[in-house]
N, C-alpha and C. Protein backbone atom coordinates (compact mmCIF):
# COMPACT_ATOMS: atom_id res chain seq x y z
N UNK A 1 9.71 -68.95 155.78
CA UNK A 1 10.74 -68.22 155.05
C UNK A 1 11.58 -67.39 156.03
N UNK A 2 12.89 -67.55 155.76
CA UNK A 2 13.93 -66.60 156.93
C UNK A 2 14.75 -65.52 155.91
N UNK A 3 14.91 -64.62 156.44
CA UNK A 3 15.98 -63.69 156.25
C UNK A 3 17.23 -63.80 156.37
N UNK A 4 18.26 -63.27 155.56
CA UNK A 4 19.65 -63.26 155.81
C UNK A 4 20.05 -61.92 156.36
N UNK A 5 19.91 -61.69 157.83
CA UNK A 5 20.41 -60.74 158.62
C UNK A 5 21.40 -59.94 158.45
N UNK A 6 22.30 -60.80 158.48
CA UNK A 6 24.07 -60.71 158.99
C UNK A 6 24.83 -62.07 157.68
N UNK A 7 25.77 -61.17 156.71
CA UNK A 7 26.84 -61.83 156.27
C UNK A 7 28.42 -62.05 156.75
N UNK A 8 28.68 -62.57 158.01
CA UNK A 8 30.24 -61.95 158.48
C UNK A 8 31.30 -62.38 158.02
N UNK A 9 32.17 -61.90 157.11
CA UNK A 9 33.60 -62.51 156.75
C UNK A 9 34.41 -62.41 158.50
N UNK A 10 34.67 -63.91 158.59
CA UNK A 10 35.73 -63.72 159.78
C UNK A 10 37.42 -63.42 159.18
N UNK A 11 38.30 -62.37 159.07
CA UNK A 11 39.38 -62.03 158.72
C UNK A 11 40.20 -63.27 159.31
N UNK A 12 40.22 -63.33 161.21
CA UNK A 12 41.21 -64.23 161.45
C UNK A 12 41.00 -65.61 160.85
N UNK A 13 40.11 -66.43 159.92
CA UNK A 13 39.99 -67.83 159.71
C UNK A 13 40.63 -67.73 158.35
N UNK A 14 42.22 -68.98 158.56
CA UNK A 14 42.36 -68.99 157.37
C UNK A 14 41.52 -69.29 156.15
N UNK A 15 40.39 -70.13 156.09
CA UNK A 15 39.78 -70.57 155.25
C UNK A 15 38.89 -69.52 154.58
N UNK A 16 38.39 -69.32 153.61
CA UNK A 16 37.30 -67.97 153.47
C UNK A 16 36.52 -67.96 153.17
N UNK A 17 35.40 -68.08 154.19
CA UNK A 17 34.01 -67.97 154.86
C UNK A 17 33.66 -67.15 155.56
N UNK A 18 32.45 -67.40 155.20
CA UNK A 18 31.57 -66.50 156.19
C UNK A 18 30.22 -67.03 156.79
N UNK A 19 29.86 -66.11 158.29
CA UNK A 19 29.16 -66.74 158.78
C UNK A 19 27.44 -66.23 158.90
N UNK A 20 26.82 -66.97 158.26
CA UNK A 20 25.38 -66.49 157.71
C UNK A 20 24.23 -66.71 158.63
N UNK A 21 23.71 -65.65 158.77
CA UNK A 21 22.91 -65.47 159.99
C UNK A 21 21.64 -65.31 159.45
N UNK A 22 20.36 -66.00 159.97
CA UNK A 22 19.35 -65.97 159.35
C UNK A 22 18.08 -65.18 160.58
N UNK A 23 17.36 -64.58 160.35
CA UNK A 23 16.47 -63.48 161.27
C UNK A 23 17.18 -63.09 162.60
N UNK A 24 18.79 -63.28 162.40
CA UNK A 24 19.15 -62.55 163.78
C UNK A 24 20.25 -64.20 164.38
N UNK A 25 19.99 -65.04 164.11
CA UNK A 25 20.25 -66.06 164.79
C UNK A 25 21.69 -66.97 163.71
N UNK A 26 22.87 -67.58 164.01
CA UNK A 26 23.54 -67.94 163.79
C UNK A 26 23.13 -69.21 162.51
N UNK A 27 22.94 -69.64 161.99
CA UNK A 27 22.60 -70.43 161.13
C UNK A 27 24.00 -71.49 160.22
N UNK A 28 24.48 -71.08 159.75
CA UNK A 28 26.05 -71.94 159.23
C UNK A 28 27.48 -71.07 159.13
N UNK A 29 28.33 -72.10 158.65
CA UNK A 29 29.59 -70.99 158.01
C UNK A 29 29.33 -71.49 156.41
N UNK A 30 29.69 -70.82 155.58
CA UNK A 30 29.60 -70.79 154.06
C UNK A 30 30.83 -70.72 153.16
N UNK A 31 31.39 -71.33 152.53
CA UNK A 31 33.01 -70.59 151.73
C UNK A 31 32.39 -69.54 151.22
N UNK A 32 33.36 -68.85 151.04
CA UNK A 32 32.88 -67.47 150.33
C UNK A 32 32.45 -67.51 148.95
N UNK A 33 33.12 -68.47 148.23
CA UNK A 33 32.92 -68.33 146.49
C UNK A 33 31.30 -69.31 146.70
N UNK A 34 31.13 -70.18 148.01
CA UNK A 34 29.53 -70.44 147.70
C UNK A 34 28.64 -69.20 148.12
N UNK A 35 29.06 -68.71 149.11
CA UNK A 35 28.30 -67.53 148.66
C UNK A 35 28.40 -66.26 147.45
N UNK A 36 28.89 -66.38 146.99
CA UNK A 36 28.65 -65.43 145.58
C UNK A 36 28.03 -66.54 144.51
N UNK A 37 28.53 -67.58 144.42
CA UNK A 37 28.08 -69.15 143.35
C UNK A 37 26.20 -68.88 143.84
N UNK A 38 25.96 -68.94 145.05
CA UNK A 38 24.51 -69.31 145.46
C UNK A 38 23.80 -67.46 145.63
N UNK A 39 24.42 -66.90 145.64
CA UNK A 39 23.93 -64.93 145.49
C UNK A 39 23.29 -65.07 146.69
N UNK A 40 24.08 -65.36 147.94
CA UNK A 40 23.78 -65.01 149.15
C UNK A 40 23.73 -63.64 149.52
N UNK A 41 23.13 -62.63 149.84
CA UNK A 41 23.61 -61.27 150.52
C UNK A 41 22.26 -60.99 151.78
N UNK A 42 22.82 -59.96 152.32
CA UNK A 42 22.04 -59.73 153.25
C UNK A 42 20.90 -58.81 153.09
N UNK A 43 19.86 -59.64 153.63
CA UNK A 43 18.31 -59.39 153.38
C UNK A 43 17.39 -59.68 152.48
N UNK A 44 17.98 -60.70 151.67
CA UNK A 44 17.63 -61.94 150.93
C UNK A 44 16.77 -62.91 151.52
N UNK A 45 15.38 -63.07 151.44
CA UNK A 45 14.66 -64.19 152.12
C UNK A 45 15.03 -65.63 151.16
N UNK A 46 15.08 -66.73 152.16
CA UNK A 46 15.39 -68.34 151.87
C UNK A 46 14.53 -69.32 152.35
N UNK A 47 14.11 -70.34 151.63
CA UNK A 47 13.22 -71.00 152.43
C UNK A 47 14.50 -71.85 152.90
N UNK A 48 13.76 -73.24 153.48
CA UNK A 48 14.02 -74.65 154.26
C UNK A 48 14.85 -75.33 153.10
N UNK A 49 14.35 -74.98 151.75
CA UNK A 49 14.53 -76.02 150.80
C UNK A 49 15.97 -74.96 150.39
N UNK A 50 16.26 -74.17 149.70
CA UNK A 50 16.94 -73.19 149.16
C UNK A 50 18.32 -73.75 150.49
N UNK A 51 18.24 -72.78 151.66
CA UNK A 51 19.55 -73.42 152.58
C UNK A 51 20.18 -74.47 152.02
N UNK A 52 18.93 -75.58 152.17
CA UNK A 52 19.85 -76.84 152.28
C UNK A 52 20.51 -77.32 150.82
N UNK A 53 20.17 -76.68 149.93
CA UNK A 53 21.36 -76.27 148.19
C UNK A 53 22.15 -76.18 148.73
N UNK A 54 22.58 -74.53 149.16
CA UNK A 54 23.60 -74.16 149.80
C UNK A 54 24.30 -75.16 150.47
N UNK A 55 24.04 -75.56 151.60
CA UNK A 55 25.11 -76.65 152.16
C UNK A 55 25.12 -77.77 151.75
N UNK A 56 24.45 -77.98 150.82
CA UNK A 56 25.01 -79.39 149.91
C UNK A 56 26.32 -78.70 148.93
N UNK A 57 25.88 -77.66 148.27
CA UNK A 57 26.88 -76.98 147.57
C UNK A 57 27.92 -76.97 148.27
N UNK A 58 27.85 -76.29 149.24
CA UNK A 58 29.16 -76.04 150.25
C UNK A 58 30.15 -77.02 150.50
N UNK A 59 29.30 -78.23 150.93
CA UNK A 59 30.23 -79.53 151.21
C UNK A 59 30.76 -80.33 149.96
N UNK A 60 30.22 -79.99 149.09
CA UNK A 60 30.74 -80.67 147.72
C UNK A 60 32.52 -79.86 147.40
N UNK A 61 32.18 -78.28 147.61
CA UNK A 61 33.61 -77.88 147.52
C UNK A 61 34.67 -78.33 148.49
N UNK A 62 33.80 -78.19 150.05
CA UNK A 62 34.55 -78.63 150.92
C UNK A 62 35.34 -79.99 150.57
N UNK A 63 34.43 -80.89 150.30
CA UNK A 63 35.11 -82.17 149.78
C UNK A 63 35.86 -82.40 149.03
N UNK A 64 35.53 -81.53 147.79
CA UNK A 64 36.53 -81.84 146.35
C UNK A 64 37.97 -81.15 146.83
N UNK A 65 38.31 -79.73 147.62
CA UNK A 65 39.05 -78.97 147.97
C UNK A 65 40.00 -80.20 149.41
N UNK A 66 39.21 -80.69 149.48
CA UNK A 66 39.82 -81.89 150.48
C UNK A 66 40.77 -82.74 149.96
N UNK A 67 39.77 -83.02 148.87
CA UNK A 67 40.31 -84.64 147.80
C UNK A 67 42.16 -84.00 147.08
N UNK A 68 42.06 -82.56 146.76
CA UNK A 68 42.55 -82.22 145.98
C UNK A 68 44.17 -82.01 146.69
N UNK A 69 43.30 -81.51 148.25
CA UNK A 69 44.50 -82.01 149.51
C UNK A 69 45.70 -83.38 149.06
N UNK A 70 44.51 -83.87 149.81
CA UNK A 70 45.23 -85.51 149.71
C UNK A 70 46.12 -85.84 148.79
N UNK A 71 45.42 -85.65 147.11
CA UNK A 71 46.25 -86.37 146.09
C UNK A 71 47.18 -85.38 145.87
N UNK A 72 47.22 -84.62 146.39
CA UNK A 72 48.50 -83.53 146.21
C UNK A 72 49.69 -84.11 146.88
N UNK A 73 49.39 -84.99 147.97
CA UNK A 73 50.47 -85.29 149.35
C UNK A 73 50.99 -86.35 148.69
N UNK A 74 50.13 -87.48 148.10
CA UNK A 74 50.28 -88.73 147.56
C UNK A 74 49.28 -89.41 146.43
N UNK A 75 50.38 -90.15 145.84
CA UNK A 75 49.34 -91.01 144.60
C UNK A 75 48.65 -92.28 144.85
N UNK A 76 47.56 -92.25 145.00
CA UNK A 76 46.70 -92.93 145.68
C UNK A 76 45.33 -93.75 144.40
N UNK A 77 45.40 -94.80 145.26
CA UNK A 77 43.37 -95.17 143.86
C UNK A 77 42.14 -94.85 144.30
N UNK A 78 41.11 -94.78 143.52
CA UNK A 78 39.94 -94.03 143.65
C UNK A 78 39.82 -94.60 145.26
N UNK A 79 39.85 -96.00 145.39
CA UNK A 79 39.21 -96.49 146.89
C UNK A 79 40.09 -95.56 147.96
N UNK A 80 41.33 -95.67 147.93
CA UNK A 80 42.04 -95.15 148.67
C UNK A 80 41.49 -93.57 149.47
N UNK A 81 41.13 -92.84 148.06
CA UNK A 81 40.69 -91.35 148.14
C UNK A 81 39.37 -91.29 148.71
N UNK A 82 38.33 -92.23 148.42
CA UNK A 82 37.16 -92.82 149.06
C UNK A 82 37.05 -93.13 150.58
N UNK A 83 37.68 -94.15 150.54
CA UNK A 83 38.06 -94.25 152.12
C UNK A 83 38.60 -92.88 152.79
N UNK A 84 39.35 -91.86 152.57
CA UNK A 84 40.11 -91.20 153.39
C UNK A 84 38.39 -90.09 153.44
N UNK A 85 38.13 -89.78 152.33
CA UNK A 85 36.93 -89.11 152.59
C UNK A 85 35.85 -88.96 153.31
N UNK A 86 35.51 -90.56 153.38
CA UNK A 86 34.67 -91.35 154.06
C UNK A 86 35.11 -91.28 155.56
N UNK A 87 36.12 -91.41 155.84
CA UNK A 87 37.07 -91.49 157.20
C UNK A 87 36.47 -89.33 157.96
N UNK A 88 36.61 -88.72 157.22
CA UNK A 88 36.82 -87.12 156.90
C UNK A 88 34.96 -87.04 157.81
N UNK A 89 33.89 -87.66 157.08
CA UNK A 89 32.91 -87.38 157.05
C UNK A 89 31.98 -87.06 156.42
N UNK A 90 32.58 -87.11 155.44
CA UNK A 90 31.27 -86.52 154.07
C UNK A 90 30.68 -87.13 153.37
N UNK A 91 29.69 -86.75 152.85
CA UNK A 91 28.44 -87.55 152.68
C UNK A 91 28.82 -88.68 150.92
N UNK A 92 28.16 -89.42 150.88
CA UNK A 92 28.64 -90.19 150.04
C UNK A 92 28.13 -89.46 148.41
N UNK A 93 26.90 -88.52 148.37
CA UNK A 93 27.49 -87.62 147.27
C UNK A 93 28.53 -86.75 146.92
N UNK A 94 28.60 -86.43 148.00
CA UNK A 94 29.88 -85.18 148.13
C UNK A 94 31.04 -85.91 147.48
N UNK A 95 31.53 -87.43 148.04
CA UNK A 95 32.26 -88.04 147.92
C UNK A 95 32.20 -88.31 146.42
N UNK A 96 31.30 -88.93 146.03
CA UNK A 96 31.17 -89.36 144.90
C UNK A 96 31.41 -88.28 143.72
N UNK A 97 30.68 -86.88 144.06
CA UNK A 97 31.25 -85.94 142.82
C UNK A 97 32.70 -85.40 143.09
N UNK A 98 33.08 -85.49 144.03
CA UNK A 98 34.39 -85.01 144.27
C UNK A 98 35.61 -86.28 143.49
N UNK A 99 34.94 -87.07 143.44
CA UNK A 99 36.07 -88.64 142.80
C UNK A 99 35.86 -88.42 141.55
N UNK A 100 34.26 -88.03 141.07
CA UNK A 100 34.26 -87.89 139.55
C UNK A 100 34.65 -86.92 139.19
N UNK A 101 34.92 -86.10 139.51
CA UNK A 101 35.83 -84.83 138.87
C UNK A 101 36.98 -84.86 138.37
N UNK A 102 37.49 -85.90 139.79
CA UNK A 102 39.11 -85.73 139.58
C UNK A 102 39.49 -87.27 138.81
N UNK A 103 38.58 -87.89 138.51
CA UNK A 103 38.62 -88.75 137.42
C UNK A 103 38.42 -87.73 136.10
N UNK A 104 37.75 -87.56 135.76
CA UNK A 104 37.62 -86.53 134.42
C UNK A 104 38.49 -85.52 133.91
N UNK A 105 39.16 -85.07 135.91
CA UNK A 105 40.34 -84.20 135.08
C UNK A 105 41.70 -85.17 135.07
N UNK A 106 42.02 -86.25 134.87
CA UNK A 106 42.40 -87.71 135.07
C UNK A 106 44.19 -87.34 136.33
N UNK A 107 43.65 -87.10 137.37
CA UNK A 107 44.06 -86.38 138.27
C UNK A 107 44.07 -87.89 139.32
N UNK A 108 42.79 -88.67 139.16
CA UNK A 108 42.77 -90.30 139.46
C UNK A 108 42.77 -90.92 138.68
N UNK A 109 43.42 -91.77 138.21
CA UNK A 109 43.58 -92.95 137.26
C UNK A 109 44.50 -94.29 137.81
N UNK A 110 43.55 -95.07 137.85
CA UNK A 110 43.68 -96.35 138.67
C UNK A 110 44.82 -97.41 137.89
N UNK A 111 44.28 -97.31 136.51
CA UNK A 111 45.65 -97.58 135.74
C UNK A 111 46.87 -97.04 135.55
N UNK A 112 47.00 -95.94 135.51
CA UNK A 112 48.50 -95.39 135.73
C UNK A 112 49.01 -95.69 137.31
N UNK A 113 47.56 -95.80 138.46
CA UNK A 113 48.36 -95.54 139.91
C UNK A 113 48.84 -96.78 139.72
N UNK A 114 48.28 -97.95 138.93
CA UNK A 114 49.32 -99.40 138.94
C UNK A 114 50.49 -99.57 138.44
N UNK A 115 50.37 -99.05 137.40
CA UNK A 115 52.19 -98.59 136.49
C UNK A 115 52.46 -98.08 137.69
N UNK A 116 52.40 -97.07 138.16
CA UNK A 116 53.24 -96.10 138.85
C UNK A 116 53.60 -97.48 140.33
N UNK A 117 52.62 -98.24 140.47
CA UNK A 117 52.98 -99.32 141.58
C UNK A 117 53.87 -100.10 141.26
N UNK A 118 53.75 -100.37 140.24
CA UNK A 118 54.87 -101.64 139.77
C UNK A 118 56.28 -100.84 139.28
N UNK A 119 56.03 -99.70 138.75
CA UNK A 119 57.47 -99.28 138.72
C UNK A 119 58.34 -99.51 139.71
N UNK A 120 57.45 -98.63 141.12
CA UNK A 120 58.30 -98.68 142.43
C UNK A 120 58.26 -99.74 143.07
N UNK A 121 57.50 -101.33 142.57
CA UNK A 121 57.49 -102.48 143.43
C UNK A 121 58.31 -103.22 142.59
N UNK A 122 59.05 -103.50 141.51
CA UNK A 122 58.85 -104.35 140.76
C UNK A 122 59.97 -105.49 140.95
N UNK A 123 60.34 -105.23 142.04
CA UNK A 123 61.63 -106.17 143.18
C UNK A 123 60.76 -107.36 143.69
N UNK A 124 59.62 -106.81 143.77
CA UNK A 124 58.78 -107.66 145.02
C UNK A 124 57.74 -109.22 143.83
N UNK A 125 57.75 -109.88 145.10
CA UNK A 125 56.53 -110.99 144.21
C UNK A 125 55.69 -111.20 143.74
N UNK A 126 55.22 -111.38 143.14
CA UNK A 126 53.96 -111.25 142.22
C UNK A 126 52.53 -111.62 143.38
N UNK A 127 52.50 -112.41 144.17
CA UNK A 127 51.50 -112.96 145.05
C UNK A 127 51.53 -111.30 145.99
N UNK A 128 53.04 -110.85 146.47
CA UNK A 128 52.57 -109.69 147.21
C UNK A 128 51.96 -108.39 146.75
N UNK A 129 52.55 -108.48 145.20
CA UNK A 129 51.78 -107.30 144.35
C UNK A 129 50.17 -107.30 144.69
N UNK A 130 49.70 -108.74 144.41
CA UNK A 130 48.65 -109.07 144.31
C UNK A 130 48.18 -108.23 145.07
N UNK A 131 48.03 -108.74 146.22
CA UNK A 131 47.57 -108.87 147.57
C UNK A 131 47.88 -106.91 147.98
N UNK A 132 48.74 -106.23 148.00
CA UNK A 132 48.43 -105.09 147.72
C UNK A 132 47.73 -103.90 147.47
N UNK A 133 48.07 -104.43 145.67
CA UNK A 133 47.36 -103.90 145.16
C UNK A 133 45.54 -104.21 145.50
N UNK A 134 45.25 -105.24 146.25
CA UNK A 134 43.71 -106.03 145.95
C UNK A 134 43.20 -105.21 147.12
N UNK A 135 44.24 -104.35 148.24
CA UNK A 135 44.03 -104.05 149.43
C UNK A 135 43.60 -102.67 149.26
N UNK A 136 43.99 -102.14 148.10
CA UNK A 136 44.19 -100.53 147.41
C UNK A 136 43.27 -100.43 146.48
N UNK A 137 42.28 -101.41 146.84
CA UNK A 137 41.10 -101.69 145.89
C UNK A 137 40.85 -101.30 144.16
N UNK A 138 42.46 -101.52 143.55
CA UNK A 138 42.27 -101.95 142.50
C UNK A 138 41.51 -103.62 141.82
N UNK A 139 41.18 -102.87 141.08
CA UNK A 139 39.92 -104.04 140.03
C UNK A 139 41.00 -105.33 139.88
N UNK A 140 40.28 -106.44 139.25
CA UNK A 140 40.69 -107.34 139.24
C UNK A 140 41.53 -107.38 138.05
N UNK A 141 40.70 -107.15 136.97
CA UNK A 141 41.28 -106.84 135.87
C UNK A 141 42.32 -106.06 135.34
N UNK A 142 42.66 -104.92 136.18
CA UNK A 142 43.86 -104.25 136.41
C UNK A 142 45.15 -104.95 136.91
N UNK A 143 44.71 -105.74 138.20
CA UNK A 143 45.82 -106.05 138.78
C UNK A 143 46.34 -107.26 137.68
N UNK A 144 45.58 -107.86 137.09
CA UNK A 144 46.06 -109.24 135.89
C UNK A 144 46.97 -108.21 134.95
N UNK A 145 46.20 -107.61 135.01
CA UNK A 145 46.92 -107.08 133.58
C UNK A 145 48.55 -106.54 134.10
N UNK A 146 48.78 -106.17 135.08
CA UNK A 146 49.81 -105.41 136.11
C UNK A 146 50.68 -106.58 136.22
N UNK A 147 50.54 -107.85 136.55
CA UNK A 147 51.22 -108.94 137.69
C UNK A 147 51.93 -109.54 135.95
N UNK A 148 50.91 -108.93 134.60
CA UNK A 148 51.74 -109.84 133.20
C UNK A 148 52.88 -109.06 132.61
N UNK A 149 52.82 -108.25 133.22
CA UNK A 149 54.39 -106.76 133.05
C UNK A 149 55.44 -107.09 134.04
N UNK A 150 55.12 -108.29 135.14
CA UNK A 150 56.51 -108.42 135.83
C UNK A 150 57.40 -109.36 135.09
N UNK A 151 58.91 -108.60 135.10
CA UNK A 151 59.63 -110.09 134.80
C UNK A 151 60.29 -110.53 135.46
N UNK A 152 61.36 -111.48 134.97
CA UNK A 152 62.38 -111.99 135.95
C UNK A 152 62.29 -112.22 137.42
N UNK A 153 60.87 -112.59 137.40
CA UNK A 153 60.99 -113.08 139.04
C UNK A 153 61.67 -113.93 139.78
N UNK A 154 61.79 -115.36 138.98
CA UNK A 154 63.14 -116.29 139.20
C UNK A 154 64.36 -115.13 139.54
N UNK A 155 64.96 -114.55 138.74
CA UNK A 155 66.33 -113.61 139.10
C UNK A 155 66.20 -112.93 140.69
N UNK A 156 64.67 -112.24 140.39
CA UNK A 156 64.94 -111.44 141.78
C UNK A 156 64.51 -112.36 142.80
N UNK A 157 63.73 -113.52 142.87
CA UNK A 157 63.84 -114.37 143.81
C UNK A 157 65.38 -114.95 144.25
N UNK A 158 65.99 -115.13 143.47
CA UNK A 158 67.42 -115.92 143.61
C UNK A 158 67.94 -114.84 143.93
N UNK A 159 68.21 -113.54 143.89
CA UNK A 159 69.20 -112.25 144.50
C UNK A 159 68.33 -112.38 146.26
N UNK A 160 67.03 -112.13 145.87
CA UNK A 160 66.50 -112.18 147.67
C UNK A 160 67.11 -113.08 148.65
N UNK A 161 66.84 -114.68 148.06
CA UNK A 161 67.83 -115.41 148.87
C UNK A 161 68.97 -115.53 148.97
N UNK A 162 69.65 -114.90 148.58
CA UNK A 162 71.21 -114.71 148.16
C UNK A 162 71.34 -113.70 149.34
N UNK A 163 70.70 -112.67 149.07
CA UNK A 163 71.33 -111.60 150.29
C UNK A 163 70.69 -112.21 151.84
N UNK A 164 69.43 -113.19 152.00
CA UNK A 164 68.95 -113.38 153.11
C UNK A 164 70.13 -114.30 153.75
N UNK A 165 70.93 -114.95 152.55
CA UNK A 165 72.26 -116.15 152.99
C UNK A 165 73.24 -115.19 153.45
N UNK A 166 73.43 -114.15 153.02
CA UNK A 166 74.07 -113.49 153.35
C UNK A 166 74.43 -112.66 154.32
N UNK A 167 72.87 -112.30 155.07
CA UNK A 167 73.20 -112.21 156.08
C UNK A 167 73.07 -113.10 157.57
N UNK A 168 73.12 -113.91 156.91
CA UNK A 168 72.24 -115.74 157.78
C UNK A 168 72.81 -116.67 157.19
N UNK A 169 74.29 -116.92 157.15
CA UNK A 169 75.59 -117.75 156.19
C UNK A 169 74.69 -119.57 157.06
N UNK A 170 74.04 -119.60 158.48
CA UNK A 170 73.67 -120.88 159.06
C UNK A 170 72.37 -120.76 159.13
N UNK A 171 71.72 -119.96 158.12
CA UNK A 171 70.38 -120.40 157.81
C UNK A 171 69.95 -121.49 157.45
N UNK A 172 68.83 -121.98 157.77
CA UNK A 172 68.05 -123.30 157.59
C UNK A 172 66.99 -122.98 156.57
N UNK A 173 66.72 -124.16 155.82
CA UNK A 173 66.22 -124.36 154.46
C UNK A 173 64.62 -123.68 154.62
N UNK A 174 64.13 -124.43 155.64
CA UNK A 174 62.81 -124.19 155.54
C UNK A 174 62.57 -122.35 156.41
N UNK A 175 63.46 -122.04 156.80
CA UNK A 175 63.34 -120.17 157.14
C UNK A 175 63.77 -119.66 156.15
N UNK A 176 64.28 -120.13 155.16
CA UNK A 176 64.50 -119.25 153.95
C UNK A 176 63.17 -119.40 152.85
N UNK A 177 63.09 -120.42 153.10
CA UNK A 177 61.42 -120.67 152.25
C UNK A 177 60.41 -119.94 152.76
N UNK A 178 60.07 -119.67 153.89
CA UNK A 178 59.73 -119.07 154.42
C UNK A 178 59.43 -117.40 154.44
N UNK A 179 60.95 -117.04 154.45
CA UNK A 179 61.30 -116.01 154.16
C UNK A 179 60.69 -115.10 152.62
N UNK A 180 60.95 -116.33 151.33
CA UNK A 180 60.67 -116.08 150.16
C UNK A 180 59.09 -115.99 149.95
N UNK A 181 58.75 -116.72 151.12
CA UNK A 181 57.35 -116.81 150.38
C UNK A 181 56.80 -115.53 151.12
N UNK A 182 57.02 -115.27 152.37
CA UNK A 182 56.59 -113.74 152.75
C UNK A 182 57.30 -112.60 151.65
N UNK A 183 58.04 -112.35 151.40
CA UNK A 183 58.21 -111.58 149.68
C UNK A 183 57.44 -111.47 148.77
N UNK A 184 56.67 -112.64 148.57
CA UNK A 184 55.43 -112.68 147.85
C UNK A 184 55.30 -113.37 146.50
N UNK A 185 56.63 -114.10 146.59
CA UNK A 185 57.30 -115.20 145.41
C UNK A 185 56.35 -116.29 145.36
N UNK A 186 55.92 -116.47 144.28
CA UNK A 186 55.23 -117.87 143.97
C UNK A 186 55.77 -119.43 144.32
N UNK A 187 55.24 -120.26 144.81
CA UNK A 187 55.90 -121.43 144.68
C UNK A 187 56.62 -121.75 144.19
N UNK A 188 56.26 -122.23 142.95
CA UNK A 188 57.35 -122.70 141.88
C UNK A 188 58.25 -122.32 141.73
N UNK A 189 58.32 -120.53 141.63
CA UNK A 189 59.49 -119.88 142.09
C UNK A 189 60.31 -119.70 142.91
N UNK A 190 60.29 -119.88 143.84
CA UNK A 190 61.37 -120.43 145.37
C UNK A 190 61.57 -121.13 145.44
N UNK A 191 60.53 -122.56 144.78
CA UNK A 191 61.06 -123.91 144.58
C UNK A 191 62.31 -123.99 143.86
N UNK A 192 62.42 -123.46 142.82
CA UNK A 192 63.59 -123.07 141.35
C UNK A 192 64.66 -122.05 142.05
N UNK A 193 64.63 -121.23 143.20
CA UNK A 193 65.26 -120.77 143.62
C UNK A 193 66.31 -121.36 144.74
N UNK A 194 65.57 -122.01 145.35
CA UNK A 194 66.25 -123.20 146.67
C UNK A 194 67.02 -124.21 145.95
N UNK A 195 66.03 -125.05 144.81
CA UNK A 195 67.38 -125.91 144.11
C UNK A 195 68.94 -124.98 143.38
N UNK A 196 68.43 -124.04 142.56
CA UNK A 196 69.57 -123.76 142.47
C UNK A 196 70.54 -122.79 143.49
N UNK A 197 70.30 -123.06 144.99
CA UNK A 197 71.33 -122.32 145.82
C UNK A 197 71.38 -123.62 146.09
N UNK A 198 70.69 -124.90 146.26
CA UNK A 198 71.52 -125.80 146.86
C UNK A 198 72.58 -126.80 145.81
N UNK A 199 72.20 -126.03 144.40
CA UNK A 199 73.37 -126.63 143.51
C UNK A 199 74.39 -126.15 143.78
N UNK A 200 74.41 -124.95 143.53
CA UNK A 200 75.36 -123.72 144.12
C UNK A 200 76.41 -123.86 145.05
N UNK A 201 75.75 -124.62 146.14
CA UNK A 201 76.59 -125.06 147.45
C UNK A 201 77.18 -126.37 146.92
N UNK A 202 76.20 -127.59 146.34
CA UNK A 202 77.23 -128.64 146.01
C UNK A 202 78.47 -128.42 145.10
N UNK A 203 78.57 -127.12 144.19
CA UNK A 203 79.93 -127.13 143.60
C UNK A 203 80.93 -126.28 143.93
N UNK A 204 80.33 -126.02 144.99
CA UNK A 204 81.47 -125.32 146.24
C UNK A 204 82.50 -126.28 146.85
């Protein structure tokens, strides 16, 4: 069993913690609201088991106060916020209650981050949505449901090659196919797009 010696608020650290000293000897830093949450004060005996609450506690805020970072900067999916966490260092509970929170306060929602994807993609091809979104580790079932809300892909395939002619008036057939299919246009669809620019040209 150890003692809590010394509680020190450091003034210059922006963050607000303090640093908890156990029979004399340096032991962790603490946020401050875990120490009042855990009734840390000085001259409080703790065992081995008790501490290590505490810094599980600790890192759970640390983490969630992290997460809360991030999705503040950008709208992101659970994997996304996972990974960056994971990247950060924290432990895969920490991680895990920090995602379920901000699922519950629906702060993450994997279905809206896809609306919100396809709003701002919805120029692009359905194969590149895919592929994307599959990278941003949305579910499968999401992204189906996402790729049946695009329309007019024929149209925006035929405007893509239109402006790629446009700026490439001696472009060749198979770099424009090419071109379309890196966009993320389906076959069939660039197929339907190439015949009708090369109708286009015969009634020129």
């Amino acid at each position: 069993m150890s003692k809590i010696s010394k509680i020190f608020k450091n003034p210059k650290l922006k963050t607000a913690k303090s640093d908890i000293y156990l029979d004399g000897k340096f032991a962790c830093s603490i946020l401050d609201e875990i120490v009042y949450k855990c009734g840390l004060y000085e001259g409080r005996e703790v065992d081995e088991k008790a501490l290590n609450e505490v810094l599980i506690e600790n890192e759970k805020t640390v983490c969630f106060n992290k997460a809360l970072n991030y999705i503040s900067k950008k709208i992101c999916s659970k994997f996304e916020l996972v990974k960056n966490l994971k990247d950060k260092g924290f432990s895969q509970n920490a991680i895990e209650n920090a995602a379920n929170k901000l699922i519950d306060y629906n702060y993450i929602n994997d279905s809206e981050y896809v609306n919100s994807y396809i709003s701002f993609n919805h120029n692009k091809g359905k194969l590149k949505i895919k592929y994307e979104l599959k990278k941003k580790g949305v579910s499968d079932d999401l992204i189906s449901g996402a790729l049946l809300k695009l329309e007019n892909q024929d149209v925006l395939c035929l405007v893509a090659a239109k402006k790629y002619i446009e700026k490439k008036p001696d472009y060749k057939k198979q770099s424009l196919y090419q071109y379309l299919i890196t966009k993320g246009f389906e076959y069939d669809v660039v197929a339907a797009a190439l015949n009708k620019i090369r109708s286009l040209e015969l009634d020129e």
